[in-house]
Protein backbone atom coordinates (compact mmCIF):
# COMPACT_ATOMS: atom_id res chain seq x y z
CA UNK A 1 74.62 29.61 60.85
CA UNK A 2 71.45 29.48 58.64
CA UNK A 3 70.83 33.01 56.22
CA UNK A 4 67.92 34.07 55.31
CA UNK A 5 66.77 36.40 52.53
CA UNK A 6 65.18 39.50 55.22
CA UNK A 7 62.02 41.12 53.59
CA UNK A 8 61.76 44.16 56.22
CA UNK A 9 58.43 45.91 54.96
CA UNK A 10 57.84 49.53 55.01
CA UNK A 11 56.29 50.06 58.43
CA UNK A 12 60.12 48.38 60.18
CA UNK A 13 61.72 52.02 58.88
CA UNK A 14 58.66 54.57 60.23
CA UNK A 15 55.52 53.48 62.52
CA UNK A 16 57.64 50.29 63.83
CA UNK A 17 60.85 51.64 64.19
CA UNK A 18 60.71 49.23 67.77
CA UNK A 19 59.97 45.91 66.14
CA UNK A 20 63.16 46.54 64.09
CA UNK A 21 65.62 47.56 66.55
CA UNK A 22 64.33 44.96 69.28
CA UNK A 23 64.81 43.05 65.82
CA UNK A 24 68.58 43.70 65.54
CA UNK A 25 68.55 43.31 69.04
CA UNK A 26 67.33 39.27 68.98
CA UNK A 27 68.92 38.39 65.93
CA UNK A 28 72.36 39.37 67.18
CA UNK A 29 72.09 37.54 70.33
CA UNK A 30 70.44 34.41 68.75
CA UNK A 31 72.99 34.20 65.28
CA UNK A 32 70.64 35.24 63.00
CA UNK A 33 71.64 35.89 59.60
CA UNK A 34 69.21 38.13 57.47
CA UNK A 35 70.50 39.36 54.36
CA UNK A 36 68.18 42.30 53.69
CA UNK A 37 66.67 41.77 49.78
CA UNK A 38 68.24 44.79 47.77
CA UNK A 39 65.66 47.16 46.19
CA UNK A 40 62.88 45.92 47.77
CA UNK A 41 59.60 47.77 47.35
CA UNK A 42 56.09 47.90 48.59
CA UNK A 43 54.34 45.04 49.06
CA UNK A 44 50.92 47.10 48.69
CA UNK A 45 49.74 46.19 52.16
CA UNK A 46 45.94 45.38 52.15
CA UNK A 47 44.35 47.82 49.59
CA UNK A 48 46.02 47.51 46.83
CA UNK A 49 44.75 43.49 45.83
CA UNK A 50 41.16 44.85 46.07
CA UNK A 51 41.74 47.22 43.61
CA UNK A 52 43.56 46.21 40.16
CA UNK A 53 44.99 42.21 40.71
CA UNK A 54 47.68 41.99 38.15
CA UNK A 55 49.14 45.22 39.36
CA UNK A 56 48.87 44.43 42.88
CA UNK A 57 50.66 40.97 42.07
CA UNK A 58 53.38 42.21 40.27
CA UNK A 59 54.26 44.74 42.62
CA UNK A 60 54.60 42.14 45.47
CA UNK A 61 56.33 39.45 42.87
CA UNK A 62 58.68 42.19 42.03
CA UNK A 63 60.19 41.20 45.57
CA UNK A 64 60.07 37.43 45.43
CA UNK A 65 62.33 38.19 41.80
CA UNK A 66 64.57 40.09 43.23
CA UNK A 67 65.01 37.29 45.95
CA UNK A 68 65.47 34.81 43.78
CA UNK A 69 68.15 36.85 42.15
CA UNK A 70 69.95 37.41 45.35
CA UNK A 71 69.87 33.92 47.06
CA UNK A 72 72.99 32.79 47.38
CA UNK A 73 71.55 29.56 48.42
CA UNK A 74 68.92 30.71 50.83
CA UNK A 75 65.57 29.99 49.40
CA UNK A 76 63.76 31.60 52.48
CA UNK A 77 62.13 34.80 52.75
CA UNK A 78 61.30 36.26 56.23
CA UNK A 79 58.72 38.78 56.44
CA UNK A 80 58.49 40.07 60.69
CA UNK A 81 55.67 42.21 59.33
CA UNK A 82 52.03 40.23 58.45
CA UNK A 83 50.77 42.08 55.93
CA UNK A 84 53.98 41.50 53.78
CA UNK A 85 54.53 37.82 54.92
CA UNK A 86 50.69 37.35 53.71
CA UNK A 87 51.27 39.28 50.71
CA UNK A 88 54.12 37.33 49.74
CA UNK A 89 52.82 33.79 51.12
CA UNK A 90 49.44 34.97 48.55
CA UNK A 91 51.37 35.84 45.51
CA UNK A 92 53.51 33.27 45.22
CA UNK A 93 50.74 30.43 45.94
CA UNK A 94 47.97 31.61 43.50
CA UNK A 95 50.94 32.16 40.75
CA UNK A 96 51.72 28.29 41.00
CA UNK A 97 47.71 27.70 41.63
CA UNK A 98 46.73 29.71 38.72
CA UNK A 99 49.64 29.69 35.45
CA UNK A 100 47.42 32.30 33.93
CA UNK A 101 47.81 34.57 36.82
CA UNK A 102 51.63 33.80 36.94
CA UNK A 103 51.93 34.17 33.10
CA UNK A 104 50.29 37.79 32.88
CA UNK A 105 52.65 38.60 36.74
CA UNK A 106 55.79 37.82 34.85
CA UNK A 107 54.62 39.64 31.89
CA UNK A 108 54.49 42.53 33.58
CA UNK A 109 57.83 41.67 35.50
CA UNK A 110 59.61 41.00 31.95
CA UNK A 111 59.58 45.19 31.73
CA UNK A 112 61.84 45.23 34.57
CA UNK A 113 63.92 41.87 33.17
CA UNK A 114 62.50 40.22 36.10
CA UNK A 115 61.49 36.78 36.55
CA UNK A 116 59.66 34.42 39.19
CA UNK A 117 58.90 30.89 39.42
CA UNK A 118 56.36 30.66 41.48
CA UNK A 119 57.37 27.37 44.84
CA UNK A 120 60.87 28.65 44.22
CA UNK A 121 60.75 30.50 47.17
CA UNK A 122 59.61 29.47 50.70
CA UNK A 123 58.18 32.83 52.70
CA UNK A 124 58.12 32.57 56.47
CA UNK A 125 57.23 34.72 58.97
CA UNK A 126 59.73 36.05 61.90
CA UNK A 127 58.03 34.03 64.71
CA UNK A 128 57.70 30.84 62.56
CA UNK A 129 61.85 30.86 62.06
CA UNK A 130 62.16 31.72 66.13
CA UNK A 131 59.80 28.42 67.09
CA UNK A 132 60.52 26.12 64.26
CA UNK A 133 64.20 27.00 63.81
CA UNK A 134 65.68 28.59 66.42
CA UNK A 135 63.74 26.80 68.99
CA UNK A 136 62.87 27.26 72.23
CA UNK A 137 65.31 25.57 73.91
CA UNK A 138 68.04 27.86 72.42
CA UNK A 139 65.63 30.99 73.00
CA UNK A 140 65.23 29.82 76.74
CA UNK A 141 69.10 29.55 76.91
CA UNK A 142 69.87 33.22 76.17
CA UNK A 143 67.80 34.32 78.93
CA UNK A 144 69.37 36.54 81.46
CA UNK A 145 66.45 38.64 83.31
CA UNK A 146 63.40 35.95 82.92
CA UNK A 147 60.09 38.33 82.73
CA UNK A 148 58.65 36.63 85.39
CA UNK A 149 55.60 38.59 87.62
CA UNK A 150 53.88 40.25 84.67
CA UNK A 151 50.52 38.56 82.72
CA UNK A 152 50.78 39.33 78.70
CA UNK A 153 47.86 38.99 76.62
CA UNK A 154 49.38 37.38 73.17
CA UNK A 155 48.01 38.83 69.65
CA UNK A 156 48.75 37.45 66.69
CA UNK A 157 45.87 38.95 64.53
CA UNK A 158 43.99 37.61 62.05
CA UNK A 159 46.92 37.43 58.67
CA UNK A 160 49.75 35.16 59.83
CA UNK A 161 47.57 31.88 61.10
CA UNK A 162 45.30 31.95 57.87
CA UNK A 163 45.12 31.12 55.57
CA UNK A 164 48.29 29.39 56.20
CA UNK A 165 49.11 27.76 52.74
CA UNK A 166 51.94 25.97 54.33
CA UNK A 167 50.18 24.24 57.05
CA UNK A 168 53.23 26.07 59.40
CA UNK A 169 50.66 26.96 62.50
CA UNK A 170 49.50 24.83 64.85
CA UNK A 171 45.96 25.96 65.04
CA UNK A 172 43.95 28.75 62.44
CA UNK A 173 41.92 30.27 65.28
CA UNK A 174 44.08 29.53 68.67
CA UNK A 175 47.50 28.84 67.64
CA UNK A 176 49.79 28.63 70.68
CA UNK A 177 53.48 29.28 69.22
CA UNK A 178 53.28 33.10 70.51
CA UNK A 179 52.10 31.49 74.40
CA UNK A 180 55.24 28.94 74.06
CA UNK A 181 57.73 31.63 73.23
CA UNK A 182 56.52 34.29 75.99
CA UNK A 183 56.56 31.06 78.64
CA UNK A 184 60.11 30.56 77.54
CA UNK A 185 60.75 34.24 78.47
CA UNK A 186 59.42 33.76 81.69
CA UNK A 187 56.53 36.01 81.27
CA UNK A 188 52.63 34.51 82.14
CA UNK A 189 50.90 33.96 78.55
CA UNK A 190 47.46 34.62 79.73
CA UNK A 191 44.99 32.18 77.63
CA UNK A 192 43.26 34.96 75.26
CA UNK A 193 40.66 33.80 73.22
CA UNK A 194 40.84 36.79 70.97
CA UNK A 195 44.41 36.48 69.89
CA UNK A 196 43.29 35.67 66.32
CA UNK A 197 40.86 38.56 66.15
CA UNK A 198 40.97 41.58 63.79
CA UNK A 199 42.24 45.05 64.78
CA UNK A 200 40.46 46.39 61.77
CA UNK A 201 43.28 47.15 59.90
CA UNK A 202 42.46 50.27 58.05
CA UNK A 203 39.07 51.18 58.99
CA UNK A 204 40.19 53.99 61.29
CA UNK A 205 40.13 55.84 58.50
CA UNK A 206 37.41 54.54 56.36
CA UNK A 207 34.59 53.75 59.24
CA UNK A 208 36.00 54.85 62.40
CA UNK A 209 33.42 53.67 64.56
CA UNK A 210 33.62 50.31 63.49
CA UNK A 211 37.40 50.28 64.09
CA UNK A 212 37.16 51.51 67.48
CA UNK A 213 34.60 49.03 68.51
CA UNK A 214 37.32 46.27 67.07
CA UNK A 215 39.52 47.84 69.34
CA UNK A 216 37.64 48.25 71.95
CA UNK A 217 37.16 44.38 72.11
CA UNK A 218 40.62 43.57 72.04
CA UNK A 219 41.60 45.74 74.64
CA UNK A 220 38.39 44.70 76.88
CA UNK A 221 39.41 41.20 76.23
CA UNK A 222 43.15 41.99 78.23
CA UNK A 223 41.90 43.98 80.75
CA UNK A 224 39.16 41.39 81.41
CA UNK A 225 42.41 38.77 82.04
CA UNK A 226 44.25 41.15 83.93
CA UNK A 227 46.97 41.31 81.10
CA UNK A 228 49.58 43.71 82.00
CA UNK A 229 51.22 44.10 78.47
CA UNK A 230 49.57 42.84 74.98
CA UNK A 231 52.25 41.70 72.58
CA UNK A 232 51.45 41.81 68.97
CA UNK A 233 53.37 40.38 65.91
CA UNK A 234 52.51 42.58 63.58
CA UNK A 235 52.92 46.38 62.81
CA UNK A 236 49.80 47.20 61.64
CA UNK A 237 47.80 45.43 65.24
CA UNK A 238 50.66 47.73 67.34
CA UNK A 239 49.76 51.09 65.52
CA UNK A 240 46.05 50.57 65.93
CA UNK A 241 45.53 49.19 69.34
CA UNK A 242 48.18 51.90 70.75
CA UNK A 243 47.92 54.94 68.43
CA UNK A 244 44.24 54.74 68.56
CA UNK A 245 43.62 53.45 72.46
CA UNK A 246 42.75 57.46 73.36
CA UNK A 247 40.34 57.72 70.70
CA UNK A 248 38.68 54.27 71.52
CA UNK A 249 38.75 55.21 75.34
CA UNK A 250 37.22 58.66 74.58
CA UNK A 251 34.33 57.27 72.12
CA UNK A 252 33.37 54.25 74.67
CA UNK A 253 33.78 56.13 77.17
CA UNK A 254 36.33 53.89 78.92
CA UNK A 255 39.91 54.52 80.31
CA UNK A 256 42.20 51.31 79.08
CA UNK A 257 45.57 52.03 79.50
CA UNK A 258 47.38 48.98 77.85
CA UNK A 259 50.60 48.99 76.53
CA UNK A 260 50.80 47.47 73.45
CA UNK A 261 54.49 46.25 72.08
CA UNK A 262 56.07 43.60 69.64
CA UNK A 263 57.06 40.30 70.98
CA UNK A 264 60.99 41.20 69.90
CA UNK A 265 60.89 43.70 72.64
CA UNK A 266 59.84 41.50 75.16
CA UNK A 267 62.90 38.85 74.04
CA UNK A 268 65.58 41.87 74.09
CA UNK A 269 64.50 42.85 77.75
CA UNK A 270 64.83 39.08 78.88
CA UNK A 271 68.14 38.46 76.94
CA UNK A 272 69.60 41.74 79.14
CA UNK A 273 69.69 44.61 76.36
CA UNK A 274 69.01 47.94 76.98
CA UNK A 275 65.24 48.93 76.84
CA UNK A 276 66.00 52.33 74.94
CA UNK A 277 67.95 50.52 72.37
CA UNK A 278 64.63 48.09 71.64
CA UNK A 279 62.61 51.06 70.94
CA UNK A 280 60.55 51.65 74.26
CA UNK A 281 59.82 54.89 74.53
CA UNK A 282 58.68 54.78 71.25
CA UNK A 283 54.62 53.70 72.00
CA UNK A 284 52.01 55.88 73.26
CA UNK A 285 50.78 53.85 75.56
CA UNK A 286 53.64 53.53 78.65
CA UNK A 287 54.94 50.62 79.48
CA UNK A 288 56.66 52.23 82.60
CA UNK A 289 53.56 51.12 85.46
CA UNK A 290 53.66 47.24 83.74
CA UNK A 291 57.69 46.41 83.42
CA UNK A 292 58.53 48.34 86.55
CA UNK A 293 56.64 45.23 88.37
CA UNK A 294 60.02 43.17 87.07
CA UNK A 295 61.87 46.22 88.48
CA UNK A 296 62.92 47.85 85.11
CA UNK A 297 62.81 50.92 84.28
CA UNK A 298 61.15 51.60 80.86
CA UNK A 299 61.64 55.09 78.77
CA UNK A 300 58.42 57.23 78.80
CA UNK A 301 57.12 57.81 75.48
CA UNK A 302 59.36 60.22 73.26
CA UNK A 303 56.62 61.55 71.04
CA UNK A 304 57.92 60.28 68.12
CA UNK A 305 55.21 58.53 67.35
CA UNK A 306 51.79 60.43 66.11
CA UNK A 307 49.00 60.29 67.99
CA UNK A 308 45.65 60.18 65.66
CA UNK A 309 43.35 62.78 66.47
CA UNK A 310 39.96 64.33 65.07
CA UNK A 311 40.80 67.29 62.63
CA UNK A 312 36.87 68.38 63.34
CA UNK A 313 34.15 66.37 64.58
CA UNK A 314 33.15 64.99 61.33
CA UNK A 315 36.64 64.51 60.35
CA UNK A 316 38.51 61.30 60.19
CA UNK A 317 41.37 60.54 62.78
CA UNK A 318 44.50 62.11 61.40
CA UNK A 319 47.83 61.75 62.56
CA UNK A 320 49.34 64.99 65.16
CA UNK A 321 51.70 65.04 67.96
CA UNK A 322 50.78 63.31 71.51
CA UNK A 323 51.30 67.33 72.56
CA UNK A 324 48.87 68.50 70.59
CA UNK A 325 46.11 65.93 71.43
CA UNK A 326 44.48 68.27 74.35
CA UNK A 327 44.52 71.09 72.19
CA UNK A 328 42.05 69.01 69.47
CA UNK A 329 39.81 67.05 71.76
């Protein structure tokens, strides 16, 4: 059985508590081995570069040190999350591209008696090690409940395919490894042109109109295909296109009601596990109407997930309770 070094990211322990435990979920039934990197921090998701670079660098090298530390002959990193697998995949290619850069990064490491070579390390992401390692013959062999009678709209967003250093993807703008592995579930992978799109990361709080009409698009885009689910790779895409669905629907003036999960959960449910112990029940959007078409029964939402909501008119969404939505509108 192949290890890996297991970068987690922050989001796996708080807004995507489902990727991870879908996550355990997979990995047990497929062999995985993920060693999770000891003291891991940060890796300063997408703000942080745009402020102060050496900083930013070192904080996400920190990581790639400590891996490097704690090999034990696994030079892979996997990152499920695509902020941190782009983070990573960035720092460790413009160190090697630019020995100035990596010079004044380990300077700032040294303080910490830390050290990276920059190509020591190769950084994947979770659904590159699935296709390109795992396979989809093995995948397709595990399942046990094939999702077959419901249409998912597949969304990788716009940070794993590019800038794709490693040439690991087999297209920039349509890649199709996230069709091949839902088509090996036994699920429909409907042909979505926007699967490479933005979800605006962070704008909900910076311009929220212009997030919502990102959104909006995205979620037009499925419904116009009849999707039934849209499955996402990253935690960042989940939290806005579910967390902030009411808020689009009530600026637009529309009524989408599109569950919005990680492609982990979809594997667990066709492998036979336990829907509650994948995390669903955990997004905002139910999934109950769409899985109950391949007669399972889904968890309603829990509310343990916030639900962004207008302070005041003028204010920007902030987080609250699903409960307390009506109250605030």
């Amino acid at each position: 059985m192949t290890s890996y070094l297991f970068y987690p990211g922050c989001s796996m322990e708080t807004s995507a508590k489902a990727y991870y435990e879908s996550l355990i979920a997979v990995k047990k039934t497929l062999g995985l081995d993920l060693v999770e990197i000891d003291d891991w921090n940060c890796c300063g998701a997408t703000e942080y570069l745009g402020i102060n670079l050496i900083p930013a660098y070192a904080l996400i090298s920190r990581n790639l040190a400590l891996a490097t530390q704690q090999a034990n002959g696994s030079r892979t990193v996997v990152a499920p999350c695509s902020a941190c697998y782009l983070n990573l995949a960035k720092a460790d290619h413009y160190m090697l591209e630019r020995p100035e850069l990596g010079e004044k990064v380990n300077l700032a490491l040294q303080a910490g008696n830390l050290f990276y070579k920059p190509g020591s390390l190769e950084i994947r992401h979770l659904l590159d090690i699935l296709i390109n390692d795992v396979g989809l013959e093995e995948i397709k062999s595990k399942v046990k409940k094939p999702l077959r009678g419901i249409k998912v709209a597949p969304y990788l967003g716009c940070m794993v395919p590019r800038p794709d250093y490693k040439k690991r993807w087999s297209d920039h703008e349509h890649p199709d490894e996230l069709d091949r592995l839902l088509s090996a579930l036994g699920a429909e992978a409907i042909d979505f042109p926007l699967k490479t799109h933005c979800c605006g990361g962070h704008m909900p709080q910076i311009s929220p109109s212009t997030a919502f009409e990102l959104i909006r698009r995205l979620l037009h885009g499925a419904d116009l295909y009849e999707a039934d689910l849209l499955v996402t790779v990253c935690p960042m895409c989940q939290m806005n296109l579910d967390a902030f669905q009411a808020e689009t629907n009530r600026y637009f003036h529309t009524n989408y009601k599109i569950p919005i999960i990680f492609f982990t959960q979809l594997m667990g449910l066709a492998f036979g596990e336990d829907p509650k112990e994948l995390g669903f029940g955990r997004e905002l959007v139910s999934t109950e109407f769409a899985l109950s078409r391949i007669g399972l029964e889904i968890p309603e939402p829990d509310g343990s997930k916030v639900q962004p909501k207008r302070a005041k008119k003028t204010g920007l969404p902030m987080p609250t309770m699903p409960a307390d939505e009506e109250a605030h509108k």
